[in-house]
Protein backbone atom coordinates (compact mmCIF):
# COMPACT_ATOMS: atom_id res chain seq x y z
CA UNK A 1 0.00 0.00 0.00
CA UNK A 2 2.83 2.30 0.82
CA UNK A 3 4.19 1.49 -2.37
CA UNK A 4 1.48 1.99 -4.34
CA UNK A 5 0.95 5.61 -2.70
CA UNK A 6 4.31 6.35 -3.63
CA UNK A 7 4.50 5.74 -7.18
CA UNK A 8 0.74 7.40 -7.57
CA UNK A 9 1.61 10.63 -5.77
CA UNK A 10 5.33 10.45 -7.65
CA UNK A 11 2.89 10.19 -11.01
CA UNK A 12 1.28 12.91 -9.94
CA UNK A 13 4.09 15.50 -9.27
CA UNK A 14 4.97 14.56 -12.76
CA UNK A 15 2.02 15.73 -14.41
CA UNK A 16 1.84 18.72 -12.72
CA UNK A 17 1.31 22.11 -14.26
CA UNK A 18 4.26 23.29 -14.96
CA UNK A 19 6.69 26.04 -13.98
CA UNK A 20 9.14 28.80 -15.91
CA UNK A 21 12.54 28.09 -15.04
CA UNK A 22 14.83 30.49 -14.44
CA UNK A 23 15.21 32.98 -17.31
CA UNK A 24 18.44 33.73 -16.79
CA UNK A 25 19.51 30.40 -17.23
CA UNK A 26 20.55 28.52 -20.58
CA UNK A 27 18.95 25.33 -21.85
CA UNK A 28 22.56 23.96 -21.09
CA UNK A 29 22.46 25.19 -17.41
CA UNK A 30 18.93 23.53 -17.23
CA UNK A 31 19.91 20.44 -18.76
CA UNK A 32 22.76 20.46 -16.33
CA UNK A 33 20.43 21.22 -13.08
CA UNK A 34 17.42 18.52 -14.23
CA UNK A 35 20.70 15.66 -14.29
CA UNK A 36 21.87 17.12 -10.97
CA UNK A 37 18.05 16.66 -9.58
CA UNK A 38 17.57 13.45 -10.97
CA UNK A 39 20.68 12.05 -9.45
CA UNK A 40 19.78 13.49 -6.06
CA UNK A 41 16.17 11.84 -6.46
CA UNK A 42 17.84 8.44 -7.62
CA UNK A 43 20.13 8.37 -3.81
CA UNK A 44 16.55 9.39 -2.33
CA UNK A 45 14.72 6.29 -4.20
CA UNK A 46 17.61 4.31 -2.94
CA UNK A 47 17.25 5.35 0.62
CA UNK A 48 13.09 5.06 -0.03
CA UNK A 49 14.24 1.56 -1.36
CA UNK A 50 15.91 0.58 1.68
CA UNK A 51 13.69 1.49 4.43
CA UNK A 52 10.47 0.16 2.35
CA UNK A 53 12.75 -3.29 2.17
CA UNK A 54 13.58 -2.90 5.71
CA UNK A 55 9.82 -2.39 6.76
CA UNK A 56 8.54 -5.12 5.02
CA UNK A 57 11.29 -7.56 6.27
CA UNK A 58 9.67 -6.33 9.84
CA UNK A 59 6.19 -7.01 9.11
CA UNK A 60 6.96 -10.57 8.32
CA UNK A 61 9.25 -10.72 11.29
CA UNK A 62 5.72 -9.00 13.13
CA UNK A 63 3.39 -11.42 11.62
CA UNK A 64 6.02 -14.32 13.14
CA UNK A 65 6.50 -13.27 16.42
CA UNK A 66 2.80 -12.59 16.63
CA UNK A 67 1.97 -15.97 15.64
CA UNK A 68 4.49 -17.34 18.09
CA UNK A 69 2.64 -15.01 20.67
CA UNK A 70 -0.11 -16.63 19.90
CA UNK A 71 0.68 -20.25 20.04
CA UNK A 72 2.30 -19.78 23.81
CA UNK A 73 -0.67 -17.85 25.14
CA UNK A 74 -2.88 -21.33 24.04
CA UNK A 75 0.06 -23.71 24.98
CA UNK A 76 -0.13 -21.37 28.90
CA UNK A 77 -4.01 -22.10 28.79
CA UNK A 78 -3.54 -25.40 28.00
CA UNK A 79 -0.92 -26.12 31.39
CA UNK A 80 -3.32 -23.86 33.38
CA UNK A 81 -6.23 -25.99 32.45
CA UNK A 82 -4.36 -29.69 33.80
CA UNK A 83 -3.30 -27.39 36.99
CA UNK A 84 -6.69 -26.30 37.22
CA UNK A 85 -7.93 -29.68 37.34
CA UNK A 86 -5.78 -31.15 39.69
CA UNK A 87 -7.07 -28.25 41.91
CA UNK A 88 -10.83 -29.32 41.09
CA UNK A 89 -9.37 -32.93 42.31
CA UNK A 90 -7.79 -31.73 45.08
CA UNK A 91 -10.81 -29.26 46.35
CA UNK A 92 -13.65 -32.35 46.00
CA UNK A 93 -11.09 -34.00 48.44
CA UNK A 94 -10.67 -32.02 51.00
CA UNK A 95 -9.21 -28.50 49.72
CA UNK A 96 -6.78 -26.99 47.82
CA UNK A 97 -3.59 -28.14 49.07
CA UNK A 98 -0.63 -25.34 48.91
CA UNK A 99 1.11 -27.51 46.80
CA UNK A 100 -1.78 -26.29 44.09
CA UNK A 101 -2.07 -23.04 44.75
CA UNK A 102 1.89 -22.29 43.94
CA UNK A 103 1.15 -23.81 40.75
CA UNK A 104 -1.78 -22.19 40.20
CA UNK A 105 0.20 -19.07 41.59
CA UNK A 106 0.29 -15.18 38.67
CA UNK A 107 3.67 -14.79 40.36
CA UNK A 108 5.16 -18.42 41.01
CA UNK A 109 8.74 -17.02 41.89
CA UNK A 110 7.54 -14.70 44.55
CA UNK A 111 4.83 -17.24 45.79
CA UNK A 112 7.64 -19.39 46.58
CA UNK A 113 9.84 -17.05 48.19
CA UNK A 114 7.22 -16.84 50.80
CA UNK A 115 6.40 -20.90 51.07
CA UNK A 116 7.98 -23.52 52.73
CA UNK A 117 5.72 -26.00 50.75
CA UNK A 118 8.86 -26.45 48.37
CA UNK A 119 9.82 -29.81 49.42
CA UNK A 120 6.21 -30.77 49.52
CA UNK A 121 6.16 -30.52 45.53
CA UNK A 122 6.50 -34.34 43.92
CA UNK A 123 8.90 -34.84 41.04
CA UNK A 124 5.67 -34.70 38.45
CA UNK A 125 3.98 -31.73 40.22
CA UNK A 126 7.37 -29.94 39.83
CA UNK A 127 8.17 -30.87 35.96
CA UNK A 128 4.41 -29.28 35.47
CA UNK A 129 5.61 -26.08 37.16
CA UNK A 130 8.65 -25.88 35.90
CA UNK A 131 7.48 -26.29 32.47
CA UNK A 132 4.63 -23.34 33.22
CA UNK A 133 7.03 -20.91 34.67
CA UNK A 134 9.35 -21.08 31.43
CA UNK A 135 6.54 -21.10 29.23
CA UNK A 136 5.82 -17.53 31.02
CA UNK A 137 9.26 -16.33 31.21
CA UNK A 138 9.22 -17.23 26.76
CA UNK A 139 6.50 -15.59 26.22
CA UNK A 140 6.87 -12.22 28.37
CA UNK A 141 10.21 -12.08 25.85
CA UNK A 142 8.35 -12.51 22.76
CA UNK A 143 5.61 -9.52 23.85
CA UNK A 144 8.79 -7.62 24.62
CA UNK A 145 10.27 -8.27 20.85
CA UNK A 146 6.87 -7.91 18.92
CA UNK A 147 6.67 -4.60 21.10
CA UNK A 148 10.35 -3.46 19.81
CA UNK A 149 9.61 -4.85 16.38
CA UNK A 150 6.28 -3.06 16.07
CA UNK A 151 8.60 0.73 17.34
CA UNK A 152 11.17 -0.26 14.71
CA UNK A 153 8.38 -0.59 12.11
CA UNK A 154 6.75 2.71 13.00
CA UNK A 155 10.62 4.44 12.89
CA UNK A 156 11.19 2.96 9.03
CA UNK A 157 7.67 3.58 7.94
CA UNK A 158 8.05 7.66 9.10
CA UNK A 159 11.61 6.84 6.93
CA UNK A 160 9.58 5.53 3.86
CA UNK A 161 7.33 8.94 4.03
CA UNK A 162 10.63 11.11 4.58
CA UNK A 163 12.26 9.57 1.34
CA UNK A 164 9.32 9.61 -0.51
CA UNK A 165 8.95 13.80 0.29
CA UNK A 166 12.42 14.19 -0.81
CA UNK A 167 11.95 12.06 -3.97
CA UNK A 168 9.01 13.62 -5.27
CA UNK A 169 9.97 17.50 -4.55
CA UNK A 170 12.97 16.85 -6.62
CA UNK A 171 11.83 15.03 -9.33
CA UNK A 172 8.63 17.81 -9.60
CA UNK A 173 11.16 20.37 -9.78
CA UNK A 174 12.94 18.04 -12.41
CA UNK A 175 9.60 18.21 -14.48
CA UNK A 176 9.34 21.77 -14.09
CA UNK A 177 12.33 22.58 -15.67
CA UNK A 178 12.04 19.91 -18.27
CA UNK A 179 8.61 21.64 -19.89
CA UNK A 180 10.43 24.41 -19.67
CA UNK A 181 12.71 23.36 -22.86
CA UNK A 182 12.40 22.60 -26.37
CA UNK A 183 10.21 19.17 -27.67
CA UNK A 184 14.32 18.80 -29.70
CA UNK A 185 15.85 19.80 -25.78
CA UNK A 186 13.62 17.42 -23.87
CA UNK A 187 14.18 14.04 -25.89
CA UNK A 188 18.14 14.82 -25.53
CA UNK A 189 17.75 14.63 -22.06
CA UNK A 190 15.15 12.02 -21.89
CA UNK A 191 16.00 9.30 -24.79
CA UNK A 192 19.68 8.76 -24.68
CA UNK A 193 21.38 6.91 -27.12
CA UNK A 194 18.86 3.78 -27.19
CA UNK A 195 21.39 2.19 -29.18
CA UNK A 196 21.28 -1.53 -29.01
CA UNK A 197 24.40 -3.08 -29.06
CA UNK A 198 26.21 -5.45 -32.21
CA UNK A 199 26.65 -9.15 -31.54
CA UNK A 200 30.29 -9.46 -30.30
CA UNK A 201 30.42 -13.28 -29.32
CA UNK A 202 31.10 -12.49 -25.89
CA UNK A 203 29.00 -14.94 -23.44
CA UNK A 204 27.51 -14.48 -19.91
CA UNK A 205 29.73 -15.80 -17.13
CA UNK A 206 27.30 -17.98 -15.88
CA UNK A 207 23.93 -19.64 -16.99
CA UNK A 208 22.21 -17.71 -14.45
CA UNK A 209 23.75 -14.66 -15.91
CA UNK A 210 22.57 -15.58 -19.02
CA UNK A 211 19.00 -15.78 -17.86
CA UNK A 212 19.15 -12.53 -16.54
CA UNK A 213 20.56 -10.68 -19.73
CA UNK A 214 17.42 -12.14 -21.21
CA UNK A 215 15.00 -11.21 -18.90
CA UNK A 216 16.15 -7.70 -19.14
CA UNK A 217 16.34 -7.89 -22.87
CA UNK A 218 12.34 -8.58 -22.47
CA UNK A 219 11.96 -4.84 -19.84
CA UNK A 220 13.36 -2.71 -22.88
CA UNK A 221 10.85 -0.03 -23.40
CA UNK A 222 9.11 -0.53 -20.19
CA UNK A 223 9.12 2.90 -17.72
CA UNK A 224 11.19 3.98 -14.99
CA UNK A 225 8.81 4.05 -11.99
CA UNK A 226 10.17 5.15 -8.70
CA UNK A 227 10.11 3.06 -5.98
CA UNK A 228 8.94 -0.04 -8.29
CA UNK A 229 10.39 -3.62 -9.28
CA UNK A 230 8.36 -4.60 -12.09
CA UNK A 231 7.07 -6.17 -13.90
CA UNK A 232 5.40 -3.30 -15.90
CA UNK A 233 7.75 -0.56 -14.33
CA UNK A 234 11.08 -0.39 -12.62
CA UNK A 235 13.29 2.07 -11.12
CA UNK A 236 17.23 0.82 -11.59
CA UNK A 237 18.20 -1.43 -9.03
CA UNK A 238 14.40 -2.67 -8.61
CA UNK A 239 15.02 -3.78 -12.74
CA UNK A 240 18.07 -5.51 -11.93
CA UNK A 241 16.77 -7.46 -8.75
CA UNK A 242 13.97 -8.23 -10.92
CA UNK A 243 15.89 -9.80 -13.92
CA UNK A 244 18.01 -11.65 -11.51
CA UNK A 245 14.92 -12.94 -9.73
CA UNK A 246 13.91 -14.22 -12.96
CA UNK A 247 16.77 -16.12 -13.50
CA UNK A 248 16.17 -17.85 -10.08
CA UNK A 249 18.67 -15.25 -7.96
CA UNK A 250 17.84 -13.11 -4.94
CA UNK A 251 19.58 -9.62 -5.38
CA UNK A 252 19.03 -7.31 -2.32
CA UNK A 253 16.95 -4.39 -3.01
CA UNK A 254 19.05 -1.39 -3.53
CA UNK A 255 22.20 -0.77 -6.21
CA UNK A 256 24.72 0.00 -3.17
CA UNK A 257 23.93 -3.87 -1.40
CA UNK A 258 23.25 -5.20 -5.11
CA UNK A 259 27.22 -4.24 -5.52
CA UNK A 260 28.15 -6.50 -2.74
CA UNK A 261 25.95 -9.13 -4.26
CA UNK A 262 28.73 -11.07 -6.04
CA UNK A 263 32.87 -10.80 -7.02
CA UNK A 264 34.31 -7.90 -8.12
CA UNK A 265 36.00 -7.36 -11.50
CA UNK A 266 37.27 -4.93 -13.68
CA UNK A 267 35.17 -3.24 -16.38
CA UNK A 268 37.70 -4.35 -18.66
CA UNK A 269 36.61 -7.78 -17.84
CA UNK A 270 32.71 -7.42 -17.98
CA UNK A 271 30.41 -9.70 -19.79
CA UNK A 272 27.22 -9.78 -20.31
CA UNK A 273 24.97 -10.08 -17.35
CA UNK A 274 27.38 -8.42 -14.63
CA UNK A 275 26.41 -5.59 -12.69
CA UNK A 276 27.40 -2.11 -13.15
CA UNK A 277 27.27 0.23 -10.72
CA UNK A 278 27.85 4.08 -11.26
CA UNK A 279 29.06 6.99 -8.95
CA UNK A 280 31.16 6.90 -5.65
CA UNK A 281 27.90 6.32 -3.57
CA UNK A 282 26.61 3.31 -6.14
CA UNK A 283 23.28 5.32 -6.37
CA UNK A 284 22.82 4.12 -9.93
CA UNK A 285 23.00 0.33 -11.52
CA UNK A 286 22.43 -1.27 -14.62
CA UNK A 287 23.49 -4.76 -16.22
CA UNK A 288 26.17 -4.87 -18.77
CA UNK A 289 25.21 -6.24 -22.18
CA UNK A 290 28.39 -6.73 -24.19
CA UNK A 291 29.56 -4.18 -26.87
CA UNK A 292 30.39 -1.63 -24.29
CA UNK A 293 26.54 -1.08 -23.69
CA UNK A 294 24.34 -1.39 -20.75
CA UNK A 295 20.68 -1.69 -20.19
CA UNK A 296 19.22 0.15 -17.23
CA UNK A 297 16.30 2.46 -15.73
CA UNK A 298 17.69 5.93 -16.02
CA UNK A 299 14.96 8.27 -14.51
CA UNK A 300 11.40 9.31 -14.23
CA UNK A 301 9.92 10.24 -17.81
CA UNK A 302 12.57 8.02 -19.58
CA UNK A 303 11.78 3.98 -20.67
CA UNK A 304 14.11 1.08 -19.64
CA UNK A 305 16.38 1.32 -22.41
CA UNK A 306 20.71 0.79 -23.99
CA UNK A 307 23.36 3.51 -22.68
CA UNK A 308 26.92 3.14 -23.05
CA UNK A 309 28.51 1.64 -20.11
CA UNK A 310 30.76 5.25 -19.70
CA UNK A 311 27.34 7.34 -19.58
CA UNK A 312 28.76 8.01 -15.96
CA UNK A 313 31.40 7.31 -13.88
CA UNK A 314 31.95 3.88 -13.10
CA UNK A 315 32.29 2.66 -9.34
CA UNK A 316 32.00 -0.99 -9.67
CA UNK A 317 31.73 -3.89 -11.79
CA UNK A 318 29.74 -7.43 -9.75
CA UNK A 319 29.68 -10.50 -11.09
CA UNK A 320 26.81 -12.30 -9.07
């Protein structure tokens, strides 16, 4: 749901009236500012990326821990109920011996603190207690973790919303500037080179890698969507993770873990199907396709598409 929000508000911004840019500026000083914008958006989506991963890998821990909750509450009900009866047994007799009622006991510890009737407990009598007071101590720590889990959740869900603020003011002020150039101005910023490239005979390094290249192959022409991992839109590490995950292979969810994903190798040495990630922070990714081109998802307003692998500075080559 969070997701969804996201990408419908970031759709949104983008069709927004739009703005005058600055009219002192030149369309090269505007191309120049949109790129700078769109790269600070692109480390926001990552950081977006990161805490959306992060707070769905706590619901599911939420949803566990619940369920475990759950199951020790009924397994505590169950052991009171056999006490119980043993008291029933014990009343009908003649009365509750104190033997009983330290079973029976909220606060066994501190009921026997103040007994004597210790030594009065048989060996069964005391594997039944001994099993209720640990079932109590386990599941006072699993309240205490579903209670942390549920603050930690809360924290990276007021991150998603930061992010997604930061993403979306930059990339409508991206937008703004774009309608503020030429039709010929916009599509130089927007379409790149497209260029697919020759056959060159150079093969994947794995069959895995293989699978990916032609996954990707298949997202060509499909649109950048913040925030989304296909399969009709992507942002760039969210189209990587998803041709991976085609190909069988859990990738993490953001370009600066999908770098760690795998070995390291030079871009000299790329083939088809490694990773390549771009600037010192590894806030952009795309997979390497062989003829010194890349496929990737540059930016809002642009289509999965073929770059040259030097479109920007290279920090890292992965082969997962």
């Amino acid at each position: 749901m969070v997701l969804s929000a996201a990408v419908a508000t970031a759709a949104a911004a983008l069709t927004a009236p739009t703005a005058t840019a600055d009219p002192q500026a030149s369309p090269a000083e505007t191309r120049a500012e949109v790129t700078r914008l769109f790269e600070e958006a692109e480390r926001a989506t990552q950081a977006y990326d990161k805490a959306d991963e992060r707070a769905d890998r706590l619901r599911r821990e939420i949803a566990h821990t619940q369920g475990s909750v759950a199951r020790g509450q009924e397994r505590i009900n169950t052991m009171r109920g056999v006490l119980g009866s043993l008291a029933g047994a014990q009343y009908r007799s003649g009365g509750i011996d104190p033997t009983l009622a330290l079973m029976l006991s909220e606060d066994p510890d501190g009921y026997l603190a103040k007994s004597s009737t210790l030594n009065r407990i048989n060996a069964r009598q005391a594997g039944r207690l001994d099993k209720l007071r640990t079932a109590q101590r386990e599941l006072a720590q699993e309240r205490a973790e579903a209670t942390r889990k549920l603050a930690d959740l809360e924290a990276s869900r007021k991150a998603v919303a930061r992010h997604k603020r930061k993403v979306e003011a930059k990339l409508a002020r991206a937008q703004r500037l774009l309608n503020s150039l030429s039709p010929q101005e916009r599509r130089a910023i927007t379409e790149g080179s497209g260029a697919v490239p020759a056959p060159t005979g150079a093969a994947a390094s794995s069959g895995r890698a293989a699978a990916a290249v032609a996954a990707i192959r298949q997202a060509v022409g499909r649109p950048y969507v913040w925030g989304a991992n296909g399969p009709s839109g992507f942002d760039c590490s969210g189209l990587t993770q998803w041709a991976y995950g085609r190909a069988g292979v859990g990738l993490p969810r953001t370009s600066q873990a999908q770098r760690g994903a795998g070995r390291q190798v030079s871009l000299a040495e790329a083939r088809p199907g490694d990773l390549v990630t771009y600037r010192d922070d590894a806030s952009h990714i795309g997979m390497y396709m062989g003829g010194g081109q890349v496929v990737h998802a540059p930016y809002p307003g642009a289509v999965v598409r073929y770059d040259p692998v030097g479109m920007m500075p290279v920090s890292g080559v992965t082969r997962v």
